[in-house]
C-alpha atoms as a PDB file:
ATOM      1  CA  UNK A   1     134.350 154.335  -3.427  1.00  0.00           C
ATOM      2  CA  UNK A   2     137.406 154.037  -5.875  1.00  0.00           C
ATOM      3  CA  UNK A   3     139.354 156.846  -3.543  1.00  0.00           C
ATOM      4  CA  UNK A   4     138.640 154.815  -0.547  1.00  0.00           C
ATOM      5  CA  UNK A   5     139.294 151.427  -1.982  1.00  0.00           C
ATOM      6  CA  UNK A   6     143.223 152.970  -3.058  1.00  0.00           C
ATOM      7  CA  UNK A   7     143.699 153.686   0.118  1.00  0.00           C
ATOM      8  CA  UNK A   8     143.119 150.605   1.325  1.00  0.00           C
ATOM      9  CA  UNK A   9     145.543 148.858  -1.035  1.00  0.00           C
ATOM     10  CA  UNK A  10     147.728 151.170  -0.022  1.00  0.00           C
ATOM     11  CA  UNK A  11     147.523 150.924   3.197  1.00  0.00           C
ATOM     12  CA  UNK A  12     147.972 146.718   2.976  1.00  0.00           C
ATOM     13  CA  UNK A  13     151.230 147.355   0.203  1.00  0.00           C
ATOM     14  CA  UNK A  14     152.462 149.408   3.763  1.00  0.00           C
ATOM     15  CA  UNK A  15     151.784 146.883   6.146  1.00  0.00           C
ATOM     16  CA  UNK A  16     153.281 144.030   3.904  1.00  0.00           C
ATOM     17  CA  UNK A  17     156.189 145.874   3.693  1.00  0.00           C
ATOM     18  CA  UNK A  18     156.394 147.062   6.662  1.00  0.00           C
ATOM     19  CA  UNK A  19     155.694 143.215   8.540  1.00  0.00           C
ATOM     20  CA  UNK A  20     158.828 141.424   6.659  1.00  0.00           C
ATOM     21  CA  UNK A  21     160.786 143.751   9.291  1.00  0.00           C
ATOM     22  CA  UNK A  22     158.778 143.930  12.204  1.00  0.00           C
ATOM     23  CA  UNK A  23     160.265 141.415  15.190  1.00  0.00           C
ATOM     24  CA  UNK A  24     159.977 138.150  14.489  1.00  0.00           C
ATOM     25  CA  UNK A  25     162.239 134.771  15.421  1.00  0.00           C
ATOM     26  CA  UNK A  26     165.670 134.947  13.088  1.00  0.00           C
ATOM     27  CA  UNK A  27     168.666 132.598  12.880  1.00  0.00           C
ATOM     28  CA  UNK A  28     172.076 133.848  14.669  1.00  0.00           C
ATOM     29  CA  UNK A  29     175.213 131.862  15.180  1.00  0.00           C
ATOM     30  CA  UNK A  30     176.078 131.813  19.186  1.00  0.00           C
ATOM     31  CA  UNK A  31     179.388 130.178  20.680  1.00  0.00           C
ATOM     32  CA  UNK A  32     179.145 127.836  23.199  1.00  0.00           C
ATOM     33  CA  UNK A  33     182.061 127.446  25.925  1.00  0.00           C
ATOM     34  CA  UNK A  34     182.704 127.059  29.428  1.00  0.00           C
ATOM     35  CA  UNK A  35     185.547 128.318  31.668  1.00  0.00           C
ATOM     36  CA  UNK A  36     186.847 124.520  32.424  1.00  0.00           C
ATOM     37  CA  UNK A  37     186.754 123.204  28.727  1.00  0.00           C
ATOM     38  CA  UNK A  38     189.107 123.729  26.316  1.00  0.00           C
ATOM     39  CA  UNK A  39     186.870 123.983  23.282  1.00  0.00           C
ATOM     40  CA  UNK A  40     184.587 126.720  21.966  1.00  0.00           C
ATOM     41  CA  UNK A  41     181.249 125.173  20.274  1.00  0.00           C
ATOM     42  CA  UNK A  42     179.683 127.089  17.315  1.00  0.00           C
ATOM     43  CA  UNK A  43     176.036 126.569  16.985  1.00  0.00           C
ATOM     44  CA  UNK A  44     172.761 127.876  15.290  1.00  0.00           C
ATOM     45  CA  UNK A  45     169.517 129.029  17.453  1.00  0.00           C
ATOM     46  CA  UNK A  46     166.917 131.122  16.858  1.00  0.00           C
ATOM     47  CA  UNK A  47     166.590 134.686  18.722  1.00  0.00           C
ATOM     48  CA  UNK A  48     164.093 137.506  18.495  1.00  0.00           C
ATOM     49  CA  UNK A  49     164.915 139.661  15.946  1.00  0.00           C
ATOM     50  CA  UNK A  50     163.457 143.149  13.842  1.00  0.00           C
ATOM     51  CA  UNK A  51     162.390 146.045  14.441  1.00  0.00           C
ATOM     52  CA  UNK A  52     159.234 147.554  17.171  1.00  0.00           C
ATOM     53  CA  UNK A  53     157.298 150.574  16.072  1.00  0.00           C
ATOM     54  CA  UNK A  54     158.074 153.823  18.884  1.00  0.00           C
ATOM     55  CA  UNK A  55     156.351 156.853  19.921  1.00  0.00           C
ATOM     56  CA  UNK A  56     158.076 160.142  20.210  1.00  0.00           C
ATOM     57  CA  UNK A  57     155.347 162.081  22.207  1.00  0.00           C
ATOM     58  CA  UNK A  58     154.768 165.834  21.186  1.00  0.00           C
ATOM     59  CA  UNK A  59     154.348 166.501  24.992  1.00  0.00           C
ATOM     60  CA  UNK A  60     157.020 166.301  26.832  1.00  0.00           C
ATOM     61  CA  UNK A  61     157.119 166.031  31.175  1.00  0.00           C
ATOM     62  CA  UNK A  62     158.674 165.228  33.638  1.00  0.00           C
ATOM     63  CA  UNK A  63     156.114 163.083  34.989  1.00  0.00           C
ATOM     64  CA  UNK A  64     154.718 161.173  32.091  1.00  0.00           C
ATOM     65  CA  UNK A  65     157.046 157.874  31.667  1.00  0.00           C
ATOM     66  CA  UNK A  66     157.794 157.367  28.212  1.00  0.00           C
ATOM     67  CA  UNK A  67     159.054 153.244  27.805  1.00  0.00           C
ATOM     68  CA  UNK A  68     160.097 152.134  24.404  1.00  0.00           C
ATOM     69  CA  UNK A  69     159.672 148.797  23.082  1.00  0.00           C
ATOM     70  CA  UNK A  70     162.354 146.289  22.004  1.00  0.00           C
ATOM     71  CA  UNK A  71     162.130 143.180  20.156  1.00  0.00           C
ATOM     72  CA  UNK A  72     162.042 140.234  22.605  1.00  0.00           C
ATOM     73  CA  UNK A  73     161.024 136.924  23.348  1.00  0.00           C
ATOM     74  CA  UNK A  74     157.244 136.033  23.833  1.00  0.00           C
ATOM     75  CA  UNK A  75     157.755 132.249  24.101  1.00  0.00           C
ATOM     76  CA  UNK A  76     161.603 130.186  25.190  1.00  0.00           C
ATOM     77  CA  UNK A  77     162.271 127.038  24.861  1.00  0.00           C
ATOM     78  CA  UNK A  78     165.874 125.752  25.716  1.00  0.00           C
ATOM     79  CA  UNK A  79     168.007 122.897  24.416  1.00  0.00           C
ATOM     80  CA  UNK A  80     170.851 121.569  25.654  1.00  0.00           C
ATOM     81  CA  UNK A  81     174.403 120.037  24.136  1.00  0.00           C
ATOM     82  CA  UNK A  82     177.350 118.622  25.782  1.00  0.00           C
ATOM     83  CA  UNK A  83     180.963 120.602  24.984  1.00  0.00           C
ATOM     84  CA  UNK A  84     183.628 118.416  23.922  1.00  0.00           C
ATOM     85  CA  UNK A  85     186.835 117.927  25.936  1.00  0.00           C
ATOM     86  CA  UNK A  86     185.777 118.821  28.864  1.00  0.00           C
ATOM     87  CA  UNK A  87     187.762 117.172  31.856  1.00  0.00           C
ATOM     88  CA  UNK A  88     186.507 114.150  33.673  1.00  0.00           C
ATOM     89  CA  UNK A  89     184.105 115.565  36.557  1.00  0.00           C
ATOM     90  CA  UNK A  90     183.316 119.202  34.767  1.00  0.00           C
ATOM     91  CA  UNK A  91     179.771 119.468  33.989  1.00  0.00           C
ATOM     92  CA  UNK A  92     180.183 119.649  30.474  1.00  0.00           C
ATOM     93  CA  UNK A  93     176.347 120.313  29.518  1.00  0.00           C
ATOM     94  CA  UNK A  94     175.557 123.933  27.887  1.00  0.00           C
ATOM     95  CA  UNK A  95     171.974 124.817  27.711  1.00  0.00           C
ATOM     96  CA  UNK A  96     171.013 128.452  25.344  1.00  0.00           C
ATOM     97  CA  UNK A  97     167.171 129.617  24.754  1.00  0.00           C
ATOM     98  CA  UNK A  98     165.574 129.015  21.107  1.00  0.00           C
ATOM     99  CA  UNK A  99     163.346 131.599  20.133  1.00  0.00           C
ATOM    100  CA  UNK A 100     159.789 130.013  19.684  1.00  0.00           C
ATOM    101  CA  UNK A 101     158.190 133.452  19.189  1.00  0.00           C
ATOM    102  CA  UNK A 102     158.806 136.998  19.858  1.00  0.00           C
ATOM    103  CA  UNK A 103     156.685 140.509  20.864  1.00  0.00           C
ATOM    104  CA  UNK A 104     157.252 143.960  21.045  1.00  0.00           C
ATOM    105  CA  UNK A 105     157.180 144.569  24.623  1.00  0.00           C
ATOM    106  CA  UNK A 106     160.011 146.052  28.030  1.00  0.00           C
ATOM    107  CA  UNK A 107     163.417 144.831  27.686  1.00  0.00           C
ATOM    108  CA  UNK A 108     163.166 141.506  30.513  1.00  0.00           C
ATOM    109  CA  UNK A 109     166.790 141.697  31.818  1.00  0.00           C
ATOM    110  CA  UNK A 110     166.019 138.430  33.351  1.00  0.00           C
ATOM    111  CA  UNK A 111     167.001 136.968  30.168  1.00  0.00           C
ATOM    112  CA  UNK A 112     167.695 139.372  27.698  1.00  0.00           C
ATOM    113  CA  UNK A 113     170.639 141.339  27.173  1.00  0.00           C
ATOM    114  CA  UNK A 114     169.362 145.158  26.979  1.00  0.00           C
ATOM    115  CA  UNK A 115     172.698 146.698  26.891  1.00  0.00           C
ATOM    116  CA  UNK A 116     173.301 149.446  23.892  1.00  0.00           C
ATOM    117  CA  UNK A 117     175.951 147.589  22.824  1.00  0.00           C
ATOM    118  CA  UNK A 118     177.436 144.463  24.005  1.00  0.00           C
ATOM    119  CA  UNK A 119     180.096 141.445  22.776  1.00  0.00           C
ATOM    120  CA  UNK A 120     179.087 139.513  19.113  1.00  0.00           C
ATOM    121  CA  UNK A 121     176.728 136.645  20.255  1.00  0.00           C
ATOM    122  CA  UNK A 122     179.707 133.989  18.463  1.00  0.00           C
ATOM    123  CA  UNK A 123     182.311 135.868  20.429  1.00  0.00           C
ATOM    124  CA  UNK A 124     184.624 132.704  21.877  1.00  0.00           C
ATOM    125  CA  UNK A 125     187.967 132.663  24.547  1.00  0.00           C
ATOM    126  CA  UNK A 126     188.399 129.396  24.152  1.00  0.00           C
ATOM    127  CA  UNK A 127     189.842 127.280  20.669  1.00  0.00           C
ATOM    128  CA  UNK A 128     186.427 127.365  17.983  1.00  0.00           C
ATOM    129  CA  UNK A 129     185.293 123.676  16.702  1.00  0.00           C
ATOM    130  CA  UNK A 130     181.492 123.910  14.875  1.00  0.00           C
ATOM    131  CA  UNK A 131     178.612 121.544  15.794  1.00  0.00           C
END
């Protein structure tokens, strides 16, 4: 009984550990900017963040499809700012997703960015003011 209840504390102390890093919502600075207006916005969201467990298989073939998960979003909402000093008759609204929760699951390129690598998400062209 003692042998099996240490391995169950053990086994919690790993999963505790383990779920601080696991994917989750986070905070991330994004830029906001369009082509038309002159200023770059700076502003805070929330975007899926951490880590997804993977699975190497010992068997490898050619016809088994092996698809890794990434950290993504489960549940979007979006919210929506206007840029300043935008010229009279430019749509000067910018609307960016807000993380409400995330899941291990396929990359969605419908609205995630699943490149390897890929421009800082606070990256701005245009002259930087903060919100």
């Amino acid at each position: 009984m003692c042998a099996l209840r240490q391995l169950l504390l053990l086994a919690t102390c790993f999963y505790s550990v383990q779920g601080r890093h696991l994917c989750h919502p986070t905070n991330v600075t994004i830029s906001a900017e369009k082509d038309e207006c002159p200023i770059c916005v700076t502003l805070t969201t929330s975007i899926c963040g951490g880590y997804c467990p993977t699975k190497e298989s010992v068997y490898k073939s050619p016809l088994l499809s092996v698809y890794q998960h990434v950290c993504t979003y489960k549940e979007i909402r979006y919210e929506t700012i206007r840029l300043p000093g935008c010229p009279t008759g430019v749509d000067s609204t910018y609307t960016y997703p807000v993380a409400v929760s995330c899941e291990c699951n396929l990359c969605r390129m419908d609205y995630t960015d699943c490149t390897v690598q890929s421009i800082k998400p606070d990256f701005c062209i245009a002259r930087r003011s903060s919100l």
